[in-house]
PDB file of N, CA and C in Angstrom:
ATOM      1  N   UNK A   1      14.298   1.642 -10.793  1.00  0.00           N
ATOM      2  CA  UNK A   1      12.989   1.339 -11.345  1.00  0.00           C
ATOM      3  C   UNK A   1      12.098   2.584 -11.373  1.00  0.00           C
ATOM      4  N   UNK A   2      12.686   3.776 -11.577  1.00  0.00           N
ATOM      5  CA  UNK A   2      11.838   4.932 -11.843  1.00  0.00           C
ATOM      6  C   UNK A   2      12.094   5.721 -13.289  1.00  0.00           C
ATOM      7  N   UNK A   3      11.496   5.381 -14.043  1.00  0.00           N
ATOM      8  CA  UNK A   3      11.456   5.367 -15.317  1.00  0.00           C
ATOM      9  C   UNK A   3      11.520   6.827 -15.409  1.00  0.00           C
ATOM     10  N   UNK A   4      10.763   7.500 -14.491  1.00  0.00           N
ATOM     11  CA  UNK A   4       9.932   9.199 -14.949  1.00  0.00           C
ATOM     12  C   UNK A   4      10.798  10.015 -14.111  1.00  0.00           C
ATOM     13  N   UNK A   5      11.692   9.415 -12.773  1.00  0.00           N
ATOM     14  CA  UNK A   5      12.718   9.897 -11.906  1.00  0.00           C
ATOM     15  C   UNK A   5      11.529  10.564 -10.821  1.00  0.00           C
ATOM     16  N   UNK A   6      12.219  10.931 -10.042  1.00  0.00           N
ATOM     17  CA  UNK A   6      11.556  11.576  -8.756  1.00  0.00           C
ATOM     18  C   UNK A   6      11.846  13.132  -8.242  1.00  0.00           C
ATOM     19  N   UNK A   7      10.923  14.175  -7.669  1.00  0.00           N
ATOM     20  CA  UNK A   7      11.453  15.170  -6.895  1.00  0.00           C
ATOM     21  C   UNK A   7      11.535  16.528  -8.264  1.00  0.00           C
ATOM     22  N   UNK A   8      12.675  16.918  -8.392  1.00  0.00           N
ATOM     23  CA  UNK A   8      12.350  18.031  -9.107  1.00  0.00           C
ATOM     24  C   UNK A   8      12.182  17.680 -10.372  1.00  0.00           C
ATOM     25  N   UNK A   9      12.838  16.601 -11.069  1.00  0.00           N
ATOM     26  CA  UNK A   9      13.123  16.399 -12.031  1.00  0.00           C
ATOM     27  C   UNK A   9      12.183  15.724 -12.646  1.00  0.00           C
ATOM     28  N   UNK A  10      11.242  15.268 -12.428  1.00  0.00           N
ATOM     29  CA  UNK A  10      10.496  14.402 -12.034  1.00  0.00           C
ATOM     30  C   UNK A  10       9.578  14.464 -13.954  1.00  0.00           C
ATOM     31  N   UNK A  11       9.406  13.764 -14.536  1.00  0.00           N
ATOM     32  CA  UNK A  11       9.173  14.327 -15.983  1.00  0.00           C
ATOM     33  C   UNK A  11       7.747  14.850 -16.012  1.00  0.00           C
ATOM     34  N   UNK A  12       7.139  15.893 -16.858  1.00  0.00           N
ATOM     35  CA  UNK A  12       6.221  16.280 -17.061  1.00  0.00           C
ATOM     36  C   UNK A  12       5.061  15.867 -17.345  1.00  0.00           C
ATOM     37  N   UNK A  13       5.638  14.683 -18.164  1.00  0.00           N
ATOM     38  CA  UNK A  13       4.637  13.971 -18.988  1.00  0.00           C
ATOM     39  C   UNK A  13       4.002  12.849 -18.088  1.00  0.00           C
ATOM     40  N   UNK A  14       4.361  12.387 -16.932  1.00  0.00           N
ATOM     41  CA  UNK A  14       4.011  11.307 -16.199  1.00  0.00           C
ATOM     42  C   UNK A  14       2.655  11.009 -15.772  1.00  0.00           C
ATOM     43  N   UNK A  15       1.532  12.192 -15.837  1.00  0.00           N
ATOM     44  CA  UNK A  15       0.478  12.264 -14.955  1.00  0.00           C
ATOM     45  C   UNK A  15      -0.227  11.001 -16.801  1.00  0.00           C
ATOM     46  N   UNK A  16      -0.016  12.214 -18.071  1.00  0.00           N
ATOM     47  CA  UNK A  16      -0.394  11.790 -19.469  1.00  0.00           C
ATOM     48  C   UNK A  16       0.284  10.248 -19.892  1.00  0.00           C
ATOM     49  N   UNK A  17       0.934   9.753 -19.438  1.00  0.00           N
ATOM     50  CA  UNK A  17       1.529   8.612 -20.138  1.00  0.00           C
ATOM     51  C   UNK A  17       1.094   7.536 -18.914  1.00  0.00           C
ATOM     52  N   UNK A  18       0.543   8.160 -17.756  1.00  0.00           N
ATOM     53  CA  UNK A  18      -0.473   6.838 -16.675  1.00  0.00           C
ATOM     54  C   UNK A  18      -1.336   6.788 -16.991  1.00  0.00           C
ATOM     55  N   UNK A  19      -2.668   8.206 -17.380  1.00  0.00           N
ATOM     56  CA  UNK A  19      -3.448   8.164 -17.839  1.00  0.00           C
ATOM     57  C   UNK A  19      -3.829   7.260 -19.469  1.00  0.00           C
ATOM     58  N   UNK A  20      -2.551   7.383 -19.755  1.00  0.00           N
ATOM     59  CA  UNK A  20      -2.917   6.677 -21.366  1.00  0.00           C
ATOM     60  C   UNK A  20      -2.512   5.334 -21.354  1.00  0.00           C
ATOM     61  N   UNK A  21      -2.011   4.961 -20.170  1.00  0.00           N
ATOM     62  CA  UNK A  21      -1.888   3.581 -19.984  1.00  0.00           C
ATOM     63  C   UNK A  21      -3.154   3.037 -19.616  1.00  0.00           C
ATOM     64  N   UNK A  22      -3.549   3.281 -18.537  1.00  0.00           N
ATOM     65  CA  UNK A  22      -4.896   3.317 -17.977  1.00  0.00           C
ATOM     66  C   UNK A  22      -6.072   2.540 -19.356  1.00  0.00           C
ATOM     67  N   UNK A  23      -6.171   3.448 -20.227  1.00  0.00           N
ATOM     68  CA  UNK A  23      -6.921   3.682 -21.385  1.00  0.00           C
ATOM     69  C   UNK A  23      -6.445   2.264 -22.243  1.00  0.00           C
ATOM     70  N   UNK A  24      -5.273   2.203 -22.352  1.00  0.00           N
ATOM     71  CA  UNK A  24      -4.943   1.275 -22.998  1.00  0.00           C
ATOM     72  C   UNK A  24      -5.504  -0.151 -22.673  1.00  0.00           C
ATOM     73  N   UNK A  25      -5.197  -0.206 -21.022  1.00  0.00           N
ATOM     74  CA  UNK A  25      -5.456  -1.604 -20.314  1.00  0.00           C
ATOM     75  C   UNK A  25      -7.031  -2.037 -20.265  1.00  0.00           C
ATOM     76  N   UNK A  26      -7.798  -0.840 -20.281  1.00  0.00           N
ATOM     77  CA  UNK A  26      -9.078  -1.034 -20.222  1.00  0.00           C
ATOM     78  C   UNK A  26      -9.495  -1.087 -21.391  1.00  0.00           C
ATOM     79  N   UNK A  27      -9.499  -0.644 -22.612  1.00  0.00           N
ATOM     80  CA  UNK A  27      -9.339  -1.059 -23.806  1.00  0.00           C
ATOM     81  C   UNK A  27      -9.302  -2.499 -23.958  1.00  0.00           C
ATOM     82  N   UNK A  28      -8.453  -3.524 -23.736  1.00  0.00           N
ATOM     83  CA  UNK A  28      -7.900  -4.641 -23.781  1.00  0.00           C
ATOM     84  C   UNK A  28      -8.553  -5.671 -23.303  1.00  0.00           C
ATOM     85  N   UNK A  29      -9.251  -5.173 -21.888  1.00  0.00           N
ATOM     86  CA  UNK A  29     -10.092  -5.833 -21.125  1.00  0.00           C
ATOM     87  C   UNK A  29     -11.660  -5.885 -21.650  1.00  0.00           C
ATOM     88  N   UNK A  30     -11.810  -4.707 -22.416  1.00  0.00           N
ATOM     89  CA  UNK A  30     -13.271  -3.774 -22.763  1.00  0.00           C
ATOM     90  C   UNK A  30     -13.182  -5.193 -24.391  1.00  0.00           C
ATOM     91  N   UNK A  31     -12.159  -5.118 -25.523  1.00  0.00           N
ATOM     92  CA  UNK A  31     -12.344  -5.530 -26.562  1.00  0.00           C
ATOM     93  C   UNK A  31     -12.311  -6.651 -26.653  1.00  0.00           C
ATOM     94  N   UNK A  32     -11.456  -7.350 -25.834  1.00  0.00           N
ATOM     95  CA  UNK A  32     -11.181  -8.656 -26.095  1.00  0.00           C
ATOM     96  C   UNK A  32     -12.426  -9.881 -24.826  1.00  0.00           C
ATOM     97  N   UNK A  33     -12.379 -11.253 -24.867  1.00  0.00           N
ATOM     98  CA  UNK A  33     -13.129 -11.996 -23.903  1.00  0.00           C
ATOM     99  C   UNK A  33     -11.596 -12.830 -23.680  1.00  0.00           C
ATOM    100  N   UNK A  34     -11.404 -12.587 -22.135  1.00  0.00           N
ATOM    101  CA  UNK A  34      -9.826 -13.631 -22.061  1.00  0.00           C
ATOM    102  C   UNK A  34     -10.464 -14.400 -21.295  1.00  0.00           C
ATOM    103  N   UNK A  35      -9.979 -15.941 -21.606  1.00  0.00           N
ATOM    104  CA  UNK A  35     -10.225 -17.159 -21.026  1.00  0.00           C
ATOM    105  C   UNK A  35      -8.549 -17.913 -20.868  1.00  0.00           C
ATOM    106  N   UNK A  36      -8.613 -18.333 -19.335  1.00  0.00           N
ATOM    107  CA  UNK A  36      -7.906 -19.516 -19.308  1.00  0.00           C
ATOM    108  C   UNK A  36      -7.447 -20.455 -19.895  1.00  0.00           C
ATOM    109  N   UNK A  37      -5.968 -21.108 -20.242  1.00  0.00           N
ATOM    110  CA  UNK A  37      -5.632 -21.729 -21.223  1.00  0.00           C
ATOM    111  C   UNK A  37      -6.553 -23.230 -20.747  1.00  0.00           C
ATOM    112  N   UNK A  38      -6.787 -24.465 -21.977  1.00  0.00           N
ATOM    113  CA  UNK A  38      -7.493 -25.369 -21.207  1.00  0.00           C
ATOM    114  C   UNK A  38      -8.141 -25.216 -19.933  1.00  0.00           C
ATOM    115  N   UNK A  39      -9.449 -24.120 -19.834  1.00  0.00           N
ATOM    116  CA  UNK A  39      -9.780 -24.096 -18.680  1.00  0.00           C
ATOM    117  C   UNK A  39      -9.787 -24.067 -17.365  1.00  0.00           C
ATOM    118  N   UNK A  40      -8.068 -24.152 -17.120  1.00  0.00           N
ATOM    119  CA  UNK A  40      -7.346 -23.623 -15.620  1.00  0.00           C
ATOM    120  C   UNK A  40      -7.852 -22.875 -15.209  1.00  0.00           C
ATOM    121  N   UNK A  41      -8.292 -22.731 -13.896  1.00  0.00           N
ATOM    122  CA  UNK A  41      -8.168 -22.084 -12.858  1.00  0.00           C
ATOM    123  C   UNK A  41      -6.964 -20.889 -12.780  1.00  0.00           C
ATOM    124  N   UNK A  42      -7.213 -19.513 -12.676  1.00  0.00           N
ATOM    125  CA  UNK A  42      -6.168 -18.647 -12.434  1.00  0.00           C
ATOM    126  C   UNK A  42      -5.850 -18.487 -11.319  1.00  0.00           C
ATOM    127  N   UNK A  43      -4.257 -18.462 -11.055  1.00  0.00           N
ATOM    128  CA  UNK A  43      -4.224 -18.767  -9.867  1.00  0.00           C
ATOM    129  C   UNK A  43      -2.957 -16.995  -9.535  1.00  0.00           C
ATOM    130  N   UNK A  44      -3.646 -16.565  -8.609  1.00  0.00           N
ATOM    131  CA  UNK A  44      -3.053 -15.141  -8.755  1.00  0.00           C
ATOM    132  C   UNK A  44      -2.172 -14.996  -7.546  1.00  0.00           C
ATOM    133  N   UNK A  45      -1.718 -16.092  -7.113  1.00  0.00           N
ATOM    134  CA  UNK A  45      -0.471 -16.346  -5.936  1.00  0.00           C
ATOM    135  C   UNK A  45       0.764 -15.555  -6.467  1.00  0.00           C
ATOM    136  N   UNK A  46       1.408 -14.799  -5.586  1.00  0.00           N
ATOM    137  CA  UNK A  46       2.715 -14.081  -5.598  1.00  0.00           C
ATOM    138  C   UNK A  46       3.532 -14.570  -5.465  1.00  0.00           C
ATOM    139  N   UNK A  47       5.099 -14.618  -5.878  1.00  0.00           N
ATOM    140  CA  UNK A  47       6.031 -15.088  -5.272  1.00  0.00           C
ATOM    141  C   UNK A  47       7.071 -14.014  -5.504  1.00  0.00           C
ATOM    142  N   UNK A  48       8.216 -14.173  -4.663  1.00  0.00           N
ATOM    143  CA  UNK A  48       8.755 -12.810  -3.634  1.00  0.00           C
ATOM    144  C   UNK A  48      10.194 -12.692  -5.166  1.00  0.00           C
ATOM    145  N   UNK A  49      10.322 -11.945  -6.050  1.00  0.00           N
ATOM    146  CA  UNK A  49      11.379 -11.327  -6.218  1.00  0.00           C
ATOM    147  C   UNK A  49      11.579  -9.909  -6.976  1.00  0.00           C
ATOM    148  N   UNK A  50      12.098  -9.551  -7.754  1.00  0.00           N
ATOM    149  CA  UNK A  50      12.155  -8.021  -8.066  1.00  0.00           C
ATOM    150  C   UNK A  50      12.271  -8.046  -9.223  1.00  0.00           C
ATOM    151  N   UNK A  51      10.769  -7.585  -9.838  1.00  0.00           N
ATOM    152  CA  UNK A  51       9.582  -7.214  -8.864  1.00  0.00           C
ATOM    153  C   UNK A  51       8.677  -8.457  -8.791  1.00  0.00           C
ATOM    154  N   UNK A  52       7.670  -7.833  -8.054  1.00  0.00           N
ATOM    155  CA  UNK A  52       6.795  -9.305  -7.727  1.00  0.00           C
ATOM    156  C   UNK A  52       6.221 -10.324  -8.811  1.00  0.00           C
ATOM    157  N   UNK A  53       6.402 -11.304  -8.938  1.00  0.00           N
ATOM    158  CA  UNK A  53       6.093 -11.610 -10.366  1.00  0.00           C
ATOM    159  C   UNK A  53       5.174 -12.872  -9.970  1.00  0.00           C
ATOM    160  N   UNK A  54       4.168 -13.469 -10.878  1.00  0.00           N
ATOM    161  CA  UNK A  54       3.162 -14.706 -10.669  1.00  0.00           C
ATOM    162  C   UNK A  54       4.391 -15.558  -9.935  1.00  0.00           C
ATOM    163  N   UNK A  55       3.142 -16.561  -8.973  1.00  0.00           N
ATOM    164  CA  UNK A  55       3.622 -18.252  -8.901  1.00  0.00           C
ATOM    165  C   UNK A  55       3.559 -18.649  -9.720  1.00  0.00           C
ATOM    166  N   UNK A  56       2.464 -18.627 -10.752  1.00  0.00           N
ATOM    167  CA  UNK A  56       2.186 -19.891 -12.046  1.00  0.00           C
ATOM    168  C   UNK A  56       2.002 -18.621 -12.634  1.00  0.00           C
ATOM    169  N   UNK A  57       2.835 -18.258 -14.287  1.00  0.00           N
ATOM    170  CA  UNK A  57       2.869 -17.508 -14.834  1.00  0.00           C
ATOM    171  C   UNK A  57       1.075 -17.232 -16.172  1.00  0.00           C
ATOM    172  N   UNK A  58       0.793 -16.701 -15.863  1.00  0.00           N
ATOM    173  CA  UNK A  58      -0.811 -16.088 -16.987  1.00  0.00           C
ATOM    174  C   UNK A  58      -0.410 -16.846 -17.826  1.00  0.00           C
ATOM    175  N   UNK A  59      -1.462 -17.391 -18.820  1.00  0.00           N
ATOM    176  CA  UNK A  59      -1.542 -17.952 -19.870  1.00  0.00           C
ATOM    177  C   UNK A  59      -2.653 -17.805 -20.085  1.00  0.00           C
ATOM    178  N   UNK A  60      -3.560 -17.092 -21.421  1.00  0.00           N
ATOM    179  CA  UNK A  60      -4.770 -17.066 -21.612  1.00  0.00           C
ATOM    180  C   UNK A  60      -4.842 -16.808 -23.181  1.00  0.00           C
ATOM    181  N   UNK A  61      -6.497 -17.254 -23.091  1.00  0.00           N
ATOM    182  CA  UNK A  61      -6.470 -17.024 -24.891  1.00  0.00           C
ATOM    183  C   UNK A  61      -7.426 -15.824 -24.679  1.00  0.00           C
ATOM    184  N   UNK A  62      -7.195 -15.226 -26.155  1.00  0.00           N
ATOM    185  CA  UNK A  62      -7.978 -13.719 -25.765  1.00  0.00           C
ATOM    186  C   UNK A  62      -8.692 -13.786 -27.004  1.00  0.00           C
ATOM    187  N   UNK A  63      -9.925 -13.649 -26.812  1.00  0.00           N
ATOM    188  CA  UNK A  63     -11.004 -13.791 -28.744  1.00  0.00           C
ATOM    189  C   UNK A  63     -11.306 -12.276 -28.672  1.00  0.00           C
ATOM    190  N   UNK A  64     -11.308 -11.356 -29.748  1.00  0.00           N
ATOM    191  CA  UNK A  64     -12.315 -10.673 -29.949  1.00  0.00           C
ATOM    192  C   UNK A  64     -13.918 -10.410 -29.596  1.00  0.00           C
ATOM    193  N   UNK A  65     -14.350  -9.692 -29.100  1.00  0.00           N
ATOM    194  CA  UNK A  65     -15.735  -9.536 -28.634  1.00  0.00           C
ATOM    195  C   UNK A  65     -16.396  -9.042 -29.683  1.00  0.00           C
ATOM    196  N   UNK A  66     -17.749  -9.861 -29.725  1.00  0.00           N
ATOM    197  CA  UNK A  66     -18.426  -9.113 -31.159  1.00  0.00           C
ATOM    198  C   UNK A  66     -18.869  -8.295 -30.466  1.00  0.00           C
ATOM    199  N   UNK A  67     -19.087  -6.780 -31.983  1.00  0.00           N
ATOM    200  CA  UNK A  67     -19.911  -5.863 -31.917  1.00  0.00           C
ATOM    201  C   UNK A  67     -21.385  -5.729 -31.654  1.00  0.00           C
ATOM    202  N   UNK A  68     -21.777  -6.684 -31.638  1.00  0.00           N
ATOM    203  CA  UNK A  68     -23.393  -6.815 -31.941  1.00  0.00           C
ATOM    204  C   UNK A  68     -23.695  -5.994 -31.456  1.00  0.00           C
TER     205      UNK A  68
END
């Protein structure tokens, strides 16, 4: 699970392709308004396997945010 490898080899580009993830995710969060499917409750419980993945898997609707 090391995409970029580790130690010497370790790729160059890794610091630029977190950073532009980063950008991306906040972007996403910044443009869109996400709401709960039918008004559920999110429930952000873990459960144990590889890798850690939801108890009750996300489901949300995501609208566009106006510009106003």
């Amino acid at each position: 699970m090391m995409p970029f490898g580790v130690g010497r080899r370790i790729c160059p580009g890794l610091a630029l392709a977190l950073l532009h993830l980063e950008y991306f995710v906040a972007n996403l969060v910044w443009s869109f308004e996400w709401k709960g499917v039918d008004g559920d409750e999110i429930n952000l419980e873990e459960k144990q396997e590889f890798p850690m993945v939801m108890k009750v898997p996300l489901q949300a609707h995501i609208i566009p945010r106006s510009r106003d």
